[in-house]
C-alpha atoms as a PDB file:
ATOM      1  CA  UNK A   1       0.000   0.000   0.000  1.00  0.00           C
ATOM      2  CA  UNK A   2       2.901   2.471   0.587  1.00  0.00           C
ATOM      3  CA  UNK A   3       4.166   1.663  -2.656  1.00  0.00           C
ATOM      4  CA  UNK A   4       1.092   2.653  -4.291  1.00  0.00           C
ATOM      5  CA  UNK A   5       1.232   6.023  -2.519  1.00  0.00           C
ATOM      6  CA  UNK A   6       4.672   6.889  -3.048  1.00  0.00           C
ATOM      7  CA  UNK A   7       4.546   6.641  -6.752  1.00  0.00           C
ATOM      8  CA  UNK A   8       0.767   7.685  -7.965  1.00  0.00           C
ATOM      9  CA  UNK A   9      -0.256   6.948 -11.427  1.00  0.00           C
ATOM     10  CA  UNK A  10       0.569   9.667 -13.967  1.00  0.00           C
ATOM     11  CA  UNK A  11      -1.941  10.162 -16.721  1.00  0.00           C
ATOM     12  CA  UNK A  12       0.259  10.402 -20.264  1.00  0.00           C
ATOM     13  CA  UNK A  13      -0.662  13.908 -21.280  1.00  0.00           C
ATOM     14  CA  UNK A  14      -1.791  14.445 -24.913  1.00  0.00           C
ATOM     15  CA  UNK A  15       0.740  16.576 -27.296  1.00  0.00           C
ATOM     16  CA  UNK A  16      -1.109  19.441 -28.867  1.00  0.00           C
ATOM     17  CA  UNK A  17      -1.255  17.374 -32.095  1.00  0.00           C
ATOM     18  CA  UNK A  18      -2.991  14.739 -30.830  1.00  0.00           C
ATOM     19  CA  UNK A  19      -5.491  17.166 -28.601  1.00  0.00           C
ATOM     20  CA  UNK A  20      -5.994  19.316 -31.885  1.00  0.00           C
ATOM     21  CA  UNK A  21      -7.195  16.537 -33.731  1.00  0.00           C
ATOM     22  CA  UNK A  22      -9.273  14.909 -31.681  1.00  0.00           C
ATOM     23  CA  UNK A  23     -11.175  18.293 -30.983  1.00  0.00           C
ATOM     24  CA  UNK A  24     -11.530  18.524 -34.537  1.00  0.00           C
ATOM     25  CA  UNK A  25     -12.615  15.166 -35.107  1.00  0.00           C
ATOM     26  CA  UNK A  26     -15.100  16.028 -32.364  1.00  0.00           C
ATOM     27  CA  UNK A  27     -16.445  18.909 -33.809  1.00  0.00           C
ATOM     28  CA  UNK A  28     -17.232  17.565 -36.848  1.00  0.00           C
ATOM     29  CA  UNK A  29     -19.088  14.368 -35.506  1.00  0.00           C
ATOM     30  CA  UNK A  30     -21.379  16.633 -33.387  1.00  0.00           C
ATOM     31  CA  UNK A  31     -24.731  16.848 -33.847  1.00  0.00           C
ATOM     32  CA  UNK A  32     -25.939  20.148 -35.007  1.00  0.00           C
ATOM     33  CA  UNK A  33     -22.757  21.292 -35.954  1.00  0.00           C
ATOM     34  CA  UNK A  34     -21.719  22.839 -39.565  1.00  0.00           C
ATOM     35  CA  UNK A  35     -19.379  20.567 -40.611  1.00  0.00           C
ATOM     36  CA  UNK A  36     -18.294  22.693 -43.889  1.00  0.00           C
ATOM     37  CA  UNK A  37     -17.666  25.309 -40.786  1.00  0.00           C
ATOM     38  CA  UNK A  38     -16.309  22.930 -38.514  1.00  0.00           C
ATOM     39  CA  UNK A  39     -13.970  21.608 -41.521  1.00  0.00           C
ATOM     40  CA  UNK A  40     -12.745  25.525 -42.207  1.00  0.00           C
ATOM     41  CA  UNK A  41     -12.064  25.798 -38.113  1.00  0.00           C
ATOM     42  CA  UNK A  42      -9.991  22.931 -38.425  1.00  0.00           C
ATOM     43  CA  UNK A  43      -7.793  23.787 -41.405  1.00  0.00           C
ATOM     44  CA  UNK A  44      -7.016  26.892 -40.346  1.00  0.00           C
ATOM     45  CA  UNK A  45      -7.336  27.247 -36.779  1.00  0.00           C
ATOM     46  CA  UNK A  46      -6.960  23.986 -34.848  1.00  0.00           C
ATOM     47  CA  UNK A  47      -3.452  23.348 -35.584  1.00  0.00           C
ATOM     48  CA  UNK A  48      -0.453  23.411 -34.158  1.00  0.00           C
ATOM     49  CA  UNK A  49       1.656  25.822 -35.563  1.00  0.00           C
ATOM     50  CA  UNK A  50      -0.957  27.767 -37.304  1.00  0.00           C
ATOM     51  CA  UNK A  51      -0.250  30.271 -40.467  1.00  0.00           C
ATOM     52  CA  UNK A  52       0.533  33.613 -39.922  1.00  0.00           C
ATOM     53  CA  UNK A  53      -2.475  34.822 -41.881  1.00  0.00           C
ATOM     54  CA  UNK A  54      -4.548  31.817 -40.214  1.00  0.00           C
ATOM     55  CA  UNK A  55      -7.917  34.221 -38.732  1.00  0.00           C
ATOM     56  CA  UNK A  56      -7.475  36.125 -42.256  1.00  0.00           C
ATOM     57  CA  UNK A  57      -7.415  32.841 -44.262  1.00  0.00           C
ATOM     58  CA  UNK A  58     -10.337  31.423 -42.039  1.00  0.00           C
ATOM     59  CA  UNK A  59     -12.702  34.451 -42.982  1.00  0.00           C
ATOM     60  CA  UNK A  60     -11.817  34.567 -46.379  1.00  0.00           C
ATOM     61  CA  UNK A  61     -13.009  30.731 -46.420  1.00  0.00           C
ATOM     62  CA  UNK A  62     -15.961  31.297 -43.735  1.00  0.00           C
ATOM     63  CA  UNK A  63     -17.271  34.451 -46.607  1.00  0.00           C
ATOM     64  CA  UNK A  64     -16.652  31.916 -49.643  1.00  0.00           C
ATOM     65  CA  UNK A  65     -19.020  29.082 -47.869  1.00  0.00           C
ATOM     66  CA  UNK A  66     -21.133  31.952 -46.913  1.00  0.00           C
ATOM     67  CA  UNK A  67     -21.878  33.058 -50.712  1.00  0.00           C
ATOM     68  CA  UNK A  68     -21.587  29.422 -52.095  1.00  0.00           C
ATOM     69  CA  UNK A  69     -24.789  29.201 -49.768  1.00  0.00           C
ATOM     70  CA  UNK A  70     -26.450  32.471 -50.622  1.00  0.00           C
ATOM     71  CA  UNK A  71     -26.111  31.734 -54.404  1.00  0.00           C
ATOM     72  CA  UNK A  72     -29.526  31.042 -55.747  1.00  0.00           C
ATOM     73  CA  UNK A  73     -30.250  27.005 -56.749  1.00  0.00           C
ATOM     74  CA  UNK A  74     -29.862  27.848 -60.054  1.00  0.00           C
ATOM     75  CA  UNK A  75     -26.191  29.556 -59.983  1.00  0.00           C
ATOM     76  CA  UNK A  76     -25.284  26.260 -57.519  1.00  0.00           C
ATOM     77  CA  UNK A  77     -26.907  23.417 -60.384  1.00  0.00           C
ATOM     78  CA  UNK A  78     -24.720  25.182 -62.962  1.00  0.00           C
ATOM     79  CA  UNK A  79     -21.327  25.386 -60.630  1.00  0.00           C
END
């Protein structure tokens, strides 16, 4: 029993990597969640060592799914 106490069990703590990606991973297999959204998140802002134009990159895509959506039926049929 003193053995046990002296040296207590150490949870293995995840690298950012592996925390990153299974928030992502997460995200996307929620219910309710956009998953186009969730996917644009994850590309740009869940990483490790994110780019240095990473929240300007992520709006750019966030205003390109936004219009893609907005585009009448028609305009999407046609591409």
């Amino acid at each position: 029993m003193l053995e046990a106490l002296a040296a207590p069990q150490v949870e293995q703590a995840e690298t950012p990597k592996v925390f990153l990606a299974t928030l992502s991973g997460t995200l996307k297999a929620s219910d309710n969640v956009d998953v186009d959204l969730a996917g644009i998140l994850s590309d740009h802002l869940l990483t490790v060592t994110p780019h240095a134009n990473a929240v300007a990159n992520a709006k750019a895509a966030i205003a390109a799914l936004a219009a893609r959506r907005a585009a009448p039926v028609e305009e999407q049929a046609d591409g």
